[in-house]
N, C-alpha and C. Protein backbone atom coordinates (compact mmCIF):
# COMPACT_ATOMS: atom_id res chain seq x y z
N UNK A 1 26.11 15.35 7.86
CA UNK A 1 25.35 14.64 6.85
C UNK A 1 25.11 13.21 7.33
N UNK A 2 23.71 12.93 7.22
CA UNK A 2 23.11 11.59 8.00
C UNK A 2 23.55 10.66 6.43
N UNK A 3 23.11 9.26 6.72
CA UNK A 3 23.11 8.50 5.32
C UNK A 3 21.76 7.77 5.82
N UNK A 4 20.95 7.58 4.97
CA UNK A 4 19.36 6.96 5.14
C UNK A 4 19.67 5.75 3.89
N UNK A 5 19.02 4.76 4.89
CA UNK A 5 18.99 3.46 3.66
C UNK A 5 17.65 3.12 3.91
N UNK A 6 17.32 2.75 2.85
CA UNK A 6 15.94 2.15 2.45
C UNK A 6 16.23 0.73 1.95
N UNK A 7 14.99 0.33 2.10
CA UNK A 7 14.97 -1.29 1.51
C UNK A 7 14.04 -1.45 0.85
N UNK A 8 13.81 -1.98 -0.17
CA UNK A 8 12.87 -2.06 -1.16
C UNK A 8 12.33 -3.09 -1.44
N UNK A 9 10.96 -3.63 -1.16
CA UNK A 9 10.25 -4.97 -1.67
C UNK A 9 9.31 -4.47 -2.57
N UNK A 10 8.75 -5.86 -3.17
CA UNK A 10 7.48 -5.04 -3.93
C UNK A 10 6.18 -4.92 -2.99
N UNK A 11 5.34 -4.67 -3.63
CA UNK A 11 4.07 -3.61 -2.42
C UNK A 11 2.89 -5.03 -2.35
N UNK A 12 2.75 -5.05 -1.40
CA UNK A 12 1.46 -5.95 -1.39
C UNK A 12 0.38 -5.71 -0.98
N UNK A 13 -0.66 -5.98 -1.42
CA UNK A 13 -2.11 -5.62 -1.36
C UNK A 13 -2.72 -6.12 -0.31
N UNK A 14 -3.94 -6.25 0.00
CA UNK A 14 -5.07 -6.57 1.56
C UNK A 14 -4.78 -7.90 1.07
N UNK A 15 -5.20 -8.79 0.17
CA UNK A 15 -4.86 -10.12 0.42
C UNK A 15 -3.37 -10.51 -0.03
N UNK A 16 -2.36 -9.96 0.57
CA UNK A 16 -1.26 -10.41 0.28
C UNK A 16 -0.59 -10.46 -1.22
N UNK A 17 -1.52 -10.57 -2.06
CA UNK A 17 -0.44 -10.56 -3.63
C UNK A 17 0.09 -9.57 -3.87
N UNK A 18 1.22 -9.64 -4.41
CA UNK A 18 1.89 -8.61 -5.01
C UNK A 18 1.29 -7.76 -6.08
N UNK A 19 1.82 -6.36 -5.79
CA UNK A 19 0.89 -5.30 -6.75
C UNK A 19 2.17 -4.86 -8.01
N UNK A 20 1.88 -5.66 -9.08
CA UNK A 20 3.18 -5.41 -10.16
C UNK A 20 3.99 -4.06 -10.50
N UNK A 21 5.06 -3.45 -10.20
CA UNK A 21 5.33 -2.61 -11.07
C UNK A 21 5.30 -1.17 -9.61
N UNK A 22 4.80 -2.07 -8.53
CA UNK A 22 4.83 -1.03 -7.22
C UNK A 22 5.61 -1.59 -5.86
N UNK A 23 6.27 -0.86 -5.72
CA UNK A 23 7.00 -0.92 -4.26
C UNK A 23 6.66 -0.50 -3.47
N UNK A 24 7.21 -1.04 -2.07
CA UNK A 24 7.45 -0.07 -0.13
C UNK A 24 8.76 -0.15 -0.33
N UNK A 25 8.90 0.71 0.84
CA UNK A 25 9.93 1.09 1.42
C UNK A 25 10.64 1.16 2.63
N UNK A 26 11.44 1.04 2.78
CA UNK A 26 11.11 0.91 5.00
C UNK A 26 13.14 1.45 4.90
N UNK A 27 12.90 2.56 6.00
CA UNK A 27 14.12 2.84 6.59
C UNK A 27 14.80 1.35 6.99
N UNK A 28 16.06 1.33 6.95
CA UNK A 28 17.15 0.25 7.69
C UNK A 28 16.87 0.40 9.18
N UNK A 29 16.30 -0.78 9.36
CA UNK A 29 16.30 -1.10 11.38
C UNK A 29 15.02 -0.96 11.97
N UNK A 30 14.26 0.11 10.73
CA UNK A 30 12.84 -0.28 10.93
C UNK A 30 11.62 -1.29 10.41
N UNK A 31 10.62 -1.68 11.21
CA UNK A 31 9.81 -3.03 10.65
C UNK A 31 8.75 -2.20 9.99
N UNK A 32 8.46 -0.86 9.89
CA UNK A 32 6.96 -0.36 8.89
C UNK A 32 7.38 -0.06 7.96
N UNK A 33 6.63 -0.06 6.56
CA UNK A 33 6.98 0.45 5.32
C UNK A 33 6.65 2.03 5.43
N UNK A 34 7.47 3.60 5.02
CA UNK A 34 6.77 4.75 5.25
C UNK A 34 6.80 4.87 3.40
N UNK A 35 6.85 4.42 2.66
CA UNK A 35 6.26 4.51 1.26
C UNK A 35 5.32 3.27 1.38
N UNK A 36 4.24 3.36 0.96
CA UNK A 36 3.39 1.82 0.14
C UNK A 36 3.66 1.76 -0.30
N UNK A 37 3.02 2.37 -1.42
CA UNK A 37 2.87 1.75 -2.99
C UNK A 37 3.64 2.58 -4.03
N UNK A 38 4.20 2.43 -4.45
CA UNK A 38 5.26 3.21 -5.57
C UNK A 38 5.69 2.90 -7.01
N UNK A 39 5.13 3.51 -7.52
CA UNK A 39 6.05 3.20 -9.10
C UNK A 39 7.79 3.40 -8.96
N UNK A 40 7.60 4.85 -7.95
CA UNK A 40 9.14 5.24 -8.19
C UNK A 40 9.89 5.53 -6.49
N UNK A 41 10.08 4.43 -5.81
CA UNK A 41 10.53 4.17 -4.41
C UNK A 41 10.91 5.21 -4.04
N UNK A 42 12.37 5.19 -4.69
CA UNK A 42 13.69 6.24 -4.15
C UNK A 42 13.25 7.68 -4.22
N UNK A 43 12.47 7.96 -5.29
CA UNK A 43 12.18 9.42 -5.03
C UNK A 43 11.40 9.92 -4.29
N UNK A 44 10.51 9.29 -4.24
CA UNK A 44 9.17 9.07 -3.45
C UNK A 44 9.72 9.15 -1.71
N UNK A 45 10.62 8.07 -1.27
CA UNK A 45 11.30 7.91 -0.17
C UNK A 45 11.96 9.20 0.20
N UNK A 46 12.84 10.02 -0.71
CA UNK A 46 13.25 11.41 -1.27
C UNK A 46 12.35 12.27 0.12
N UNK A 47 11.47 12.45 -0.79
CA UNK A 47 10.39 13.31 -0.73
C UNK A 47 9.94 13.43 1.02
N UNK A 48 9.53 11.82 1.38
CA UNK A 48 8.72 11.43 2.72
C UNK A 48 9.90 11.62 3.67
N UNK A 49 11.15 11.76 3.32
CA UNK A 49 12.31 11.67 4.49
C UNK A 49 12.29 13.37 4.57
N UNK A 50 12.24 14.12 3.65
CA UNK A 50 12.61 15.53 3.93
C UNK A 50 11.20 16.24 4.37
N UNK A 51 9.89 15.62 4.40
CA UNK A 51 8.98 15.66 5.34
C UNK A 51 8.70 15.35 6.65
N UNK A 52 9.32 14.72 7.04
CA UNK A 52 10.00 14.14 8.10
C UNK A 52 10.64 14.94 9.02
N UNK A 53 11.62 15.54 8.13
CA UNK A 53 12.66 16.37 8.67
C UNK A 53 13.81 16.22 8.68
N UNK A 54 14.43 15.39 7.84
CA UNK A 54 15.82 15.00 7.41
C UNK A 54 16.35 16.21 6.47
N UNK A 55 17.43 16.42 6.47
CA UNK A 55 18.55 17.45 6.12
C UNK A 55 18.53 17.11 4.46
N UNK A 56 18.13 18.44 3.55
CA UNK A 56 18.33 18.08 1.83
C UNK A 56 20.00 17.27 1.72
N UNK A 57 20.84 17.61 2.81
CA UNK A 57 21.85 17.31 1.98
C UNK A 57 22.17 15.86 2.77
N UNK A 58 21.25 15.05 3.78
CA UNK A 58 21.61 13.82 3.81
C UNK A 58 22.08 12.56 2.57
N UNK A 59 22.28 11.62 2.65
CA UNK A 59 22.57 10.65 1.72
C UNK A 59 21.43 9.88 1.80
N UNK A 60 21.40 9.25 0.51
CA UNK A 60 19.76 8.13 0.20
C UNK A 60 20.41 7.40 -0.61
N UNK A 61 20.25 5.85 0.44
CA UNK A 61 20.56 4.92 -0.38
C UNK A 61 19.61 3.77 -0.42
N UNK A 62 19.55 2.99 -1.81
CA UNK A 62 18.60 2.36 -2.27
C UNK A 62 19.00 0.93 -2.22
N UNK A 63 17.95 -0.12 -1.40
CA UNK A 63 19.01 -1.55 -1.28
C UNK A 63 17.59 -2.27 -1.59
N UNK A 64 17.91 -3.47 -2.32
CA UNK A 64 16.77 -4.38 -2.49
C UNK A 64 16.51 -5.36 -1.48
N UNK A 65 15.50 -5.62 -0.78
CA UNK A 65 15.19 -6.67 0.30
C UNK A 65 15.79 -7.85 0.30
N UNK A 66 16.48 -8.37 -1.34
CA UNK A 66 17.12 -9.44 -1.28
C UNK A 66 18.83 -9.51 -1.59
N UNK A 67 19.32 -8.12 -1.95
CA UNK A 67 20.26 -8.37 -2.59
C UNK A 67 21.98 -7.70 -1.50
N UNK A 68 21.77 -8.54 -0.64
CA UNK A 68 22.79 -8.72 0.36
C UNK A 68 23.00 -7.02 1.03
N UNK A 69 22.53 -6.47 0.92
CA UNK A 69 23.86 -5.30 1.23
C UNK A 69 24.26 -4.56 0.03
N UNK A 70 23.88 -4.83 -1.12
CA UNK A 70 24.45 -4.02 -2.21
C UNK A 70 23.58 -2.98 -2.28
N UNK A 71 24.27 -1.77 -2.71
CA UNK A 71 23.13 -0.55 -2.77
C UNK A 71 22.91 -0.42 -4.55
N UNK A 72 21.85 -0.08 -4.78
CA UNK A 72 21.18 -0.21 -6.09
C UNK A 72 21.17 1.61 -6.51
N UNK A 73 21.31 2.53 -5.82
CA UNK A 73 20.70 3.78 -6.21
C UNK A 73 21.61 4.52 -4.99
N UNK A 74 22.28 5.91 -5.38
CA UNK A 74 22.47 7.01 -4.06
C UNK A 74 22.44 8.28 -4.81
N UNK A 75 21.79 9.26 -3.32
CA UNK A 75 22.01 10.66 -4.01
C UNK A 75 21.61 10.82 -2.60
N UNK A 76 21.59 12.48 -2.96
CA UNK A 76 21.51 13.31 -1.86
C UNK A 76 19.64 13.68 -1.56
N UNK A 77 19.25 13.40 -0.34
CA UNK A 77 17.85 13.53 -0.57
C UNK A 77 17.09 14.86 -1.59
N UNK A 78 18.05 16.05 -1.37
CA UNK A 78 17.59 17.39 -1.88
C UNK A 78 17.57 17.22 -3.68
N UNK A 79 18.07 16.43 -4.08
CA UNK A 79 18.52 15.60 -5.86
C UNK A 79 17.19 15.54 -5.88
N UNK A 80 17.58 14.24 -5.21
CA UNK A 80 16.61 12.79 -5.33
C UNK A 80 15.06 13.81 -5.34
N UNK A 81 14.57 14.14 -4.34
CA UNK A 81 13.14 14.46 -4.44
C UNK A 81 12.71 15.55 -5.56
N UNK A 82 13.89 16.23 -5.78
CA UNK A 82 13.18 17.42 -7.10
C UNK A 82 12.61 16.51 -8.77
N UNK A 83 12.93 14.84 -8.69
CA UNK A 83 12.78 14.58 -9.55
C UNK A 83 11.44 13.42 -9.87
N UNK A 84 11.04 13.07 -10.75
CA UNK A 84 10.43 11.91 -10.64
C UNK A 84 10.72 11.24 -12.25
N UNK A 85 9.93 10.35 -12.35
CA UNK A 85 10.41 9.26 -13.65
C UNK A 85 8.75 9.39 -14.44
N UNK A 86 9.73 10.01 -15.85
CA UNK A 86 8.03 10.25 -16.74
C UNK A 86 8.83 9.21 -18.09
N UNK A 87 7.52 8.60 -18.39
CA UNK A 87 7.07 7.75 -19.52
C UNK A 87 6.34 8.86 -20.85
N UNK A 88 7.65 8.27 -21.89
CA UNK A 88 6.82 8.48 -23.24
C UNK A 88 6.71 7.50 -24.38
N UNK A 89 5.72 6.86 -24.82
CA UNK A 89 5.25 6.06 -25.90
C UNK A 89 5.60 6.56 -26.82
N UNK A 90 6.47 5.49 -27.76
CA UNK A 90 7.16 6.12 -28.72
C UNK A 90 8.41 6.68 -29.18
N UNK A 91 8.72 6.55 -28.06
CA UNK A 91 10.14 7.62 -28.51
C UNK A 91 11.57 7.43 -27.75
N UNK A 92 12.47 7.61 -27.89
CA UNK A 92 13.33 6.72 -27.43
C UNK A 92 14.14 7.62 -27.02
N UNK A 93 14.93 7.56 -25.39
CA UNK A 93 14.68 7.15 -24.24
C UNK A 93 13.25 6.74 -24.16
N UNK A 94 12.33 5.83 -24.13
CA UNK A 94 11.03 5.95 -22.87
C UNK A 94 10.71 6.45 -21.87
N UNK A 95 12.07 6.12 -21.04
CA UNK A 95 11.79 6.50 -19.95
C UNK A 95 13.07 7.43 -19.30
N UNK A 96 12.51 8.91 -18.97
CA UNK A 96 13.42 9.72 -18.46
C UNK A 96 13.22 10.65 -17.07
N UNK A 97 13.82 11.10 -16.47
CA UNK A 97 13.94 11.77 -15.01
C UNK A 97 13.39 13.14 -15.13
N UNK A 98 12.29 13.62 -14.83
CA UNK A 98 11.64 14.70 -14.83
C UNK A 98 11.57 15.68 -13.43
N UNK A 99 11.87 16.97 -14.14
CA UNK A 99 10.92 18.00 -12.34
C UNK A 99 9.90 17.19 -11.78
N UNK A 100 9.83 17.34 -10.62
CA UNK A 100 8.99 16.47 -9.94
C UNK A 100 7.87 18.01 -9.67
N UNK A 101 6.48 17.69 -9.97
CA UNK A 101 5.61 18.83 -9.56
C UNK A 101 4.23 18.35 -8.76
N UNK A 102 4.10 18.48 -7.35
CA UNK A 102 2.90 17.99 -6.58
C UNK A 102 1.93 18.53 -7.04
N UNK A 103 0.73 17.55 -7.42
CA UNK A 103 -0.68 17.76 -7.70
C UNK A 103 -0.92 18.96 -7.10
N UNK A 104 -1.92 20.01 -7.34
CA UNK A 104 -2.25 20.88 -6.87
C UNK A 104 -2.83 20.50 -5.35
N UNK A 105 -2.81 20.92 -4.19
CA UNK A 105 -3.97 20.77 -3.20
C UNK A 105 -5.59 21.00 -3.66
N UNK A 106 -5.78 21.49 -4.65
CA UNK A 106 -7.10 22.19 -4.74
C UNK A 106 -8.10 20.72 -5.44
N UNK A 107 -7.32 19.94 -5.98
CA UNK A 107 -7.45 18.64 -6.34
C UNK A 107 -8.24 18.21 -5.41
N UNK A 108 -7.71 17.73 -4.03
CA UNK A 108 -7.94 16.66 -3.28
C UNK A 108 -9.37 17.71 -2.17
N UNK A 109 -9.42 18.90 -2.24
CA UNK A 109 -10.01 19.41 -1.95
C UNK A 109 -11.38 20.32 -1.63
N UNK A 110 -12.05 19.44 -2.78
CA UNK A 110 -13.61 19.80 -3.44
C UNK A 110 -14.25 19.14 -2.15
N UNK A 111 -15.15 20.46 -1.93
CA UNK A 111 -16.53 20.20 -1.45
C UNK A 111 -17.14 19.07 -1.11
N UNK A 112 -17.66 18.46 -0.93
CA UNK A 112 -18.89 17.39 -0.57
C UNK A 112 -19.97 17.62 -0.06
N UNK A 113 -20.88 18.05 -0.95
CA UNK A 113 -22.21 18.23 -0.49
C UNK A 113 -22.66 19.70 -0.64
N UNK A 114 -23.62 20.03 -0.32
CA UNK A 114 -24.41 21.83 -0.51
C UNK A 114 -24.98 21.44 -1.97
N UNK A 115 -24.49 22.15 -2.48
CA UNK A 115 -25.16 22.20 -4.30
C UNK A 115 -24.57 21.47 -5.00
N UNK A 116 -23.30 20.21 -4.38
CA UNK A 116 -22.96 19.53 -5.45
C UNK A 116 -23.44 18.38 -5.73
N UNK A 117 -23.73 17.94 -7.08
CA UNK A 117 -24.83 16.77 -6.95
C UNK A 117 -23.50 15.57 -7.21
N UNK A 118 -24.16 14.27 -6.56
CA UNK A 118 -23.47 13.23 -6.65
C UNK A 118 -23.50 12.52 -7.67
N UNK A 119 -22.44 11.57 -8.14
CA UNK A 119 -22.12 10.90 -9.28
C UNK A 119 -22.45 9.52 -9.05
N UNK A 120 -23.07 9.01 -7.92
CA UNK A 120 -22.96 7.53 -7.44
C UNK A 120 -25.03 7.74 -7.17
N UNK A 121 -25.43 6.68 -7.32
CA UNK A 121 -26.47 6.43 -7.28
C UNK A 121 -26.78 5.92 -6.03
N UNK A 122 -28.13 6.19 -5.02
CA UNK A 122 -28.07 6.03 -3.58
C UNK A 122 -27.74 4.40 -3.36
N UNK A 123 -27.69 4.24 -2.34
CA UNK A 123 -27.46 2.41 -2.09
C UNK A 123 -28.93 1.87 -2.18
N UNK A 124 -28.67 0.93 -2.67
CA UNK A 124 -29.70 -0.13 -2.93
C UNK A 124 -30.79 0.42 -4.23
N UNK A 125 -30.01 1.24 -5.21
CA UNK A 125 -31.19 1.69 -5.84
C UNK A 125 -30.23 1.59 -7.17
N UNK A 126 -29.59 0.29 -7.89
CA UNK A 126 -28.62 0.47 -8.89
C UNK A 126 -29.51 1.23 -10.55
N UNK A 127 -28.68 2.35 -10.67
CA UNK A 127 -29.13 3.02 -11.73
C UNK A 127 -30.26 4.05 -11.90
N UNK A 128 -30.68 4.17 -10.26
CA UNK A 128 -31.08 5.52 -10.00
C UNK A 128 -30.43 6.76 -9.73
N UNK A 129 -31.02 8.10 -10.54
CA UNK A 129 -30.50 9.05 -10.60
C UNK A 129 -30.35 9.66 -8.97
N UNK A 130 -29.15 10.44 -8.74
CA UNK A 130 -28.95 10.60 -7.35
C UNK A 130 -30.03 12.46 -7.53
N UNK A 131 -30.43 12.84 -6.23
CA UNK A 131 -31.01 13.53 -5.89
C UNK A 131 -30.34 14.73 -5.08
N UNK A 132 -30.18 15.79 -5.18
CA UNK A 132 -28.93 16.89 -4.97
C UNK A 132 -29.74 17.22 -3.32
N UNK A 133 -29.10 17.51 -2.64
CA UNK A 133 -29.29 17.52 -1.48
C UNK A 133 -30.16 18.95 -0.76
């Protein structure tokens, strides 16, 4: 059993400001972030380490970019990724630890072009109807 530490800052955008309420992530010892942008780091991190190819039953630990060495979060990556963090308005807990379930592929996977007509109007023509190909 490996132990994986992460470090956690918040996420910053093309001109540098901080993006509220989203994190990176970066393995210990490495300089790239392999999460951007995150509502929910650790699970997320979860997820990208056992894609990777790290062992479900390694250790995941969660450290903030500023806070010495203290770890904030641990579990076992195989935990950690089955879950994610769902929001409900209204009702109390708010906020609780859910099955984690990946968008369908079929989502990210529509067509472009043949018989499908476009939703964006051609360039340079604002508020002309687009023309199906």
């Amino acid at each position: 059993m490996a132990v994986r530490v992460i470090i956690v800052r918040p996420a910053r955008r093309a001109n540098n400001a901080t993006s509220p309420g989203n994190y990176e992530a970066t393995l210990q010892g490495e300089t790239r972030a392999f999460v951007r942008s995150s509502t929910t780091p650790f699970l997320d991190a979860a997820r990208a380490l056992l894609e990777r190819g790290s062992s479900a039953d390694d250790m995941l630990i969660m450290r903030w970019h500023d806070a010495d060495g203290v770890d904030s979060l641990k579990a076992r990556l195989g935990v950690a990724a089955r879950f994610t963090v769902q929001e409900r308005n209204g009702t109390s807990p708010s906020i609780r630890l859910a099955p984690y379930a990946p968008l369908p592929k079929k989502i990210f996977a529509q067509p472009m072009g043949g018989s499908e007509k476009s939703v964006l109007p051609p360039r340079g023509k604002k508020g002309a109807a687009a023309r199906p190909a």
